[in-house]
Protein backbone atom coordinates (compact mmCIF):
# COMPACT_ATOMS: atom_id res chain seq x y z
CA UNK A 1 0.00 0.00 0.00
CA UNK A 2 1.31 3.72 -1.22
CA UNK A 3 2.32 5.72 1.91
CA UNK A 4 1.43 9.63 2.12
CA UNK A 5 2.95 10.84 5.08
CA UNK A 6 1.49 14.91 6.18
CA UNK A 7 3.44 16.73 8.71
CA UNK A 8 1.17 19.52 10.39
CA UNK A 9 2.29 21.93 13.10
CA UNK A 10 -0.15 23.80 14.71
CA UNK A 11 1.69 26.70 17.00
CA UNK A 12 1.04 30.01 15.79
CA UNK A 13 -1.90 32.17 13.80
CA UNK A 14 -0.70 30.80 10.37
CA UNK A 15 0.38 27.28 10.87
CA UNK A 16 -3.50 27.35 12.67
CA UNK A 17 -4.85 28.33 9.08
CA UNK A 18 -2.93 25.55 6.97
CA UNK A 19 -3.63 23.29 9.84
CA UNK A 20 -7.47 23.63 9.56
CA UNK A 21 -6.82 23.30 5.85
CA UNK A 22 -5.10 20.33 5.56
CA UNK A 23 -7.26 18.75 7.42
CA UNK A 24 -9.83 17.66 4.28
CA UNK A 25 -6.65 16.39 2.51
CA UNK A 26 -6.27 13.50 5.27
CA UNK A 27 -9.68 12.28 4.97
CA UNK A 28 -9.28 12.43 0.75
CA UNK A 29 -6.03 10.54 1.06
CA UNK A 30 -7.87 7.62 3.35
CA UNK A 31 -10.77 7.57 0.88
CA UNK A 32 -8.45 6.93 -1.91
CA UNK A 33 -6.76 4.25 -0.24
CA UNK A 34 -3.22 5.32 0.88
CA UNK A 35 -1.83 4.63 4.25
CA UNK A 36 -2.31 7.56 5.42
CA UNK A 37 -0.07 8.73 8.33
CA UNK A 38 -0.69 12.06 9.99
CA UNK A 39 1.61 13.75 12.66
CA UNK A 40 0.50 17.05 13.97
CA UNK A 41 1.22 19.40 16.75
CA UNK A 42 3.24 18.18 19.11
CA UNK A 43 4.59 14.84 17.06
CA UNK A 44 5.06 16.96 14.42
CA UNK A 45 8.94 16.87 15.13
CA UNK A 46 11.88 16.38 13.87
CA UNK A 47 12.91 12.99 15.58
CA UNK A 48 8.79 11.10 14.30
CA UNK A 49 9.07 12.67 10.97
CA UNK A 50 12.56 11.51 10.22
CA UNK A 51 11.57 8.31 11.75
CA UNK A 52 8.82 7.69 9.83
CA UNK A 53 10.70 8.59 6.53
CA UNK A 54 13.00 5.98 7.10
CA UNK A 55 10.67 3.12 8.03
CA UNK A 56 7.56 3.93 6.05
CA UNK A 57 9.25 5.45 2.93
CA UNK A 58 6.45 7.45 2.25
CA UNK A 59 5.93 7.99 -1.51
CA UNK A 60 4.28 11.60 -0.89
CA UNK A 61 5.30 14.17 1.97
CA UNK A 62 3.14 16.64 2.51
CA UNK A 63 4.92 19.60 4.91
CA UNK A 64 3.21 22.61 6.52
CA UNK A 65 5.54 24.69 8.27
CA UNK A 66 7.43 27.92 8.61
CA UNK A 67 10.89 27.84 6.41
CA UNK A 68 13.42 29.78 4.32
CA UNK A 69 15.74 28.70 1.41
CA UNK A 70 17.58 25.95 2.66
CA UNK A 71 14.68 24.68 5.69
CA UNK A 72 11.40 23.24 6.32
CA UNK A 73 10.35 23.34 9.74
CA UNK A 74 7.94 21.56 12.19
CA UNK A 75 6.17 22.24 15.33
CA UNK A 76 7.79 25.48 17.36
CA UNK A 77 9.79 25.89 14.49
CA UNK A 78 11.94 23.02 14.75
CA UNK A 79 14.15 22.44 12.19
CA UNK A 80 13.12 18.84 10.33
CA UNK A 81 14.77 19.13 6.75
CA UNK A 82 17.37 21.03 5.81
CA UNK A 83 20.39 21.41 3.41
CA UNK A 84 22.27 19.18 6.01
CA UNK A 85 19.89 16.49 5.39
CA UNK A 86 17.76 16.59 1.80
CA UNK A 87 18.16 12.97 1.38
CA UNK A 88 16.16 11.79 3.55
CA UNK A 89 13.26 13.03 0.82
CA UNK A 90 14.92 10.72 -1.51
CA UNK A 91 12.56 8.37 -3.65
CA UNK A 92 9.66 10.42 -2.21
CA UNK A 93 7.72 12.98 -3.69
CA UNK A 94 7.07 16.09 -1.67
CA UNK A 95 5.01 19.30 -1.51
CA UNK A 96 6.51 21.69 0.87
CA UNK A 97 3.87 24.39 2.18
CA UNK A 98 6.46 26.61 3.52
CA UNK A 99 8.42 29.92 2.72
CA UNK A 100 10.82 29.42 0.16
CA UNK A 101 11.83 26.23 0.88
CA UNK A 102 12.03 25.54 -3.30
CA UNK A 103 14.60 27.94 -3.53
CA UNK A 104 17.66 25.20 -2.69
CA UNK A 105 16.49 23.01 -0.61
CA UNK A 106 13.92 21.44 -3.16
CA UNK A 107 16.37 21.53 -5.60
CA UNK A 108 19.34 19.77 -3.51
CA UNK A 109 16.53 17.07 -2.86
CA UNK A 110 16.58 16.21 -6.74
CA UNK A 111 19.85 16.24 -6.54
CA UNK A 112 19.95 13.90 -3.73
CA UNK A 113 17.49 11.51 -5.05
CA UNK A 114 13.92 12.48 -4.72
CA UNK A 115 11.57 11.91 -7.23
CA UNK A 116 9.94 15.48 -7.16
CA UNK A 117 10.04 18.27 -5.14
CA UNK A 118 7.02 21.03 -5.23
CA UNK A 119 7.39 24.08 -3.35
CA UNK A 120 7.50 28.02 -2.76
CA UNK A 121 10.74 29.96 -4.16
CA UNK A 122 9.60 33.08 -2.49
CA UNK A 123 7.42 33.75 0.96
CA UNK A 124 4.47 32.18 0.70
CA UNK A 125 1.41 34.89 1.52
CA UNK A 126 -1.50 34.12 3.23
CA UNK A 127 -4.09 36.79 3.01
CA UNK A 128 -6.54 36.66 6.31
CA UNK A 129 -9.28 38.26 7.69
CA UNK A 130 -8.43 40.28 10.74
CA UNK A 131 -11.76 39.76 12.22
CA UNK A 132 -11.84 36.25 11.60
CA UNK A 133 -8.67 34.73 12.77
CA UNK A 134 -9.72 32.88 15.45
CA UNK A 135 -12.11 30.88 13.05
CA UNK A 136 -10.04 30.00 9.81
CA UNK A 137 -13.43 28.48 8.49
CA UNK A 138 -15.40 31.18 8.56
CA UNK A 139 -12.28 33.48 6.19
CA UNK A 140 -12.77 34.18 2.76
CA UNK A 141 -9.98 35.63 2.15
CA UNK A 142 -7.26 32.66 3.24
CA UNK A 143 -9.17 30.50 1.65
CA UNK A 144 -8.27 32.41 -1.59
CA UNK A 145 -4.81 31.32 -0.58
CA UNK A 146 -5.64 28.34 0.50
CA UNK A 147 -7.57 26.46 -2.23
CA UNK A 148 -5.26 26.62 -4.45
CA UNK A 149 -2.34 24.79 -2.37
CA UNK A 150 -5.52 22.11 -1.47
CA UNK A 151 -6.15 21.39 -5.24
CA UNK A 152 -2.44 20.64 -5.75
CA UNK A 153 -2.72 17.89 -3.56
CA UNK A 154 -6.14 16.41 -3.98
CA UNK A 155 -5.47 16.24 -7.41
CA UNK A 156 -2.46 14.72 -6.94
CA UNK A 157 -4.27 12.19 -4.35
CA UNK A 158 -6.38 11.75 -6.81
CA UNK A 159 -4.03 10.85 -9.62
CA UNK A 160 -2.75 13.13 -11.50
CA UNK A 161 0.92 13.79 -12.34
CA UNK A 162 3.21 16.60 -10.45
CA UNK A 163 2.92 19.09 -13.38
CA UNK A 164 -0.97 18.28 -13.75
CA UNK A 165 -1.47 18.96 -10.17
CA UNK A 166 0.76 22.10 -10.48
CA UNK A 167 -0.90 23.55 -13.68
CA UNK A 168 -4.13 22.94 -11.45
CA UNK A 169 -2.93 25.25 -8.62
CA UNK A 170 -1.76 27.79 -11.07
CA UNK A 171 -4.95 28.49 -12.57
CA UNK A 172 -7.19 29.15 -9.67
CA UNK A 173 -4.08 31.47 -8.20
CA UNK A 174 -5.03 33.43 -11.41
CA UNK A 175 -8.59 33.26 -11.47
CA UNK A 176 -8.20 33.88 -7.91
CA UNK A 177 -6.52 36.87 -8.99
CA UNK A 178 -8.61 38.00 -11.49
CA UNK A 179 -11.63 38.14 -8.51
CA UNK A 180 -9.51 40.02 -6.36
CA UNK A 181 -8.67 42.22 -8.82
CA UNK A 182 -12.11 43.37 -9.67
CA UNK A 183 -14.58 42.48 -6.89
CA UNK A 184 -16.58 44.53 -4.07
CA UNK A 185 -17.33 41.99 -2.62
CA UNK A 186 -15.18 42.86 0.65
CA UNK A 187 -13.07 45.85 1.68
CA UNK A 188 -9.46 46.28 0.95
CA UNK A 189 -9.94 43.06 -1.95
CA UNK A 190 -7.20 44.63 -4.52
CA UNK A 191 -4.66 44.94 -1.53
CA UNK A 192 -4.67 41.16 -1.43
CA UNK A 193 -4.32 40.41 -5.07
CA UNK A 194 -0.47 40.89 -5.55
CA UNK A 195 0.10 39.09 -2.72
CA UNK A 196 -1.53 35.85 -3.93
CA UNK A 197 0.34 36.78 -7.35
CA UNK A 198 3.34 35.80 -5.58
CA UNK A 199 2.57 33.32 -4.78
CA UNK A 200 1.24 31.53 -8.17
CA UNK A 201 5.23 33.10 -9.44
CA UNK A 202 6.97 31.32 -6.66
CA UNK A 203 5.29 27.81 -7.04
CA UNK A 204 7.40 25.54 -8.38
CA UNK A 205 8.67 21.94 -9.63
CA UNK A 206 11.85 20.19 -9.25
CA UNK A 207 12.31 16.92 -10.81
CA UNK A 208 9.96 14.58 -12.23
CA UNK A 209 6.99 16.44 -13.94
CA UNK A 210 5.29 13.38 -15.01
CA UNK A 211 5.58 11.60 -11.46
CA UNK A 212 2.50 10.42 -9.38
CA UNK A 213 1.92 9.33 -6.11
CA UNK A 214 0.53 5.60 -7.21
């Protein structure tokens, strides 16, 4: 049985967002079969996830987390991959929600022996409503943000190839754009739009474009 492996911190405002988030992912990848193994919070740490890698050899990692360049990081910020280590990812395919951790890092993965590596080359922005922080759910504007990072990996999930799933993400960050761009719909809309324009520019691909998780 395919193992998808999700690392999801939960110990600040925004890792509370992509928490919430990811949480539909989990119960898509158990639908469609995969053994499914989800660490969160506190056991999402450097010392399980490492572990895990190397007995499970996950075929997709799925990271939330802060992270720069040549990091991704875990609950309080601890430090799980970095340049020191980016073969642990190695026959795996991962998607790295995290600042800009596609800048080196993904690439030294490839490098090192993964199979793909999709990530963030720049910050990754997430738009939120002031007033609504305490309830991700009830935001409209992260889930503008958010959406598009979910349909990378459902579609993925559901089987279709890295570049499929990334071409997939890329479109509703446009059309996502486009609506925040022109609408009324809320207050301050157009002052969110370049934001979520950097991140469809910073999205992407290292290594196998026609890879899947099956």
């Amino acid at each position: 049985m395919v193992c998808v492996l999700f690392s999801r911190p939960n110990h600040d405002t925004q890792m509370s967002y992509l928490h919430y988030y990811s949480k539909e992912l989990l119960e898509l990848s158990k639908l469609k079969g995969y053994k499914t193994i989800n660490k969160e919070e506190k056991n999402a740490k450097r010392s399980v996830i490492i572990s895990i890698i190397k007995k499970q050899k996950p075929k997709f990692i799925f990271f939330n987390g802060h992270g720069s360049p040549n990091l991704i990081c875990g609950q309080n910020n601890e430090i799980i991959i970095s340049s020191k280590n980016p073969e642990i990812l190695s026959e795996s395919i991962t998607y790295s929600l995290s600042c800009s951790s596609a800048l080196n890092l993904g690439r030294m993965a490839v490098e090192r022996g993964a199979i793909s590596f999709i990530g963030y080359k720049f910050d990754f922005a997430l738009g939120k409503d002031p007033e609504r922080e305490a309830v991700p759910s009830k935001d409209k504007i992260a889930r503008l943000f958010l959406e598009p990072s979910n349909l990378l990996v459902s579609s993925m999930l559901k089987g279709n190839s890295t570049l499929e799933a990334l071409n997939k993400s890329k479109k509703m960050m446009k059309d996502n754009v486009l609506y925040l761009s022109t609408t009324d719909d809320f207050q301050d809309a157009r002052y969110y739009a370049p934001y979520l324009y950097g991140n469809y520019l910073g999205l992407t691909l290292h290594g196998d474009k026609k890879a899947l998780i099956q």
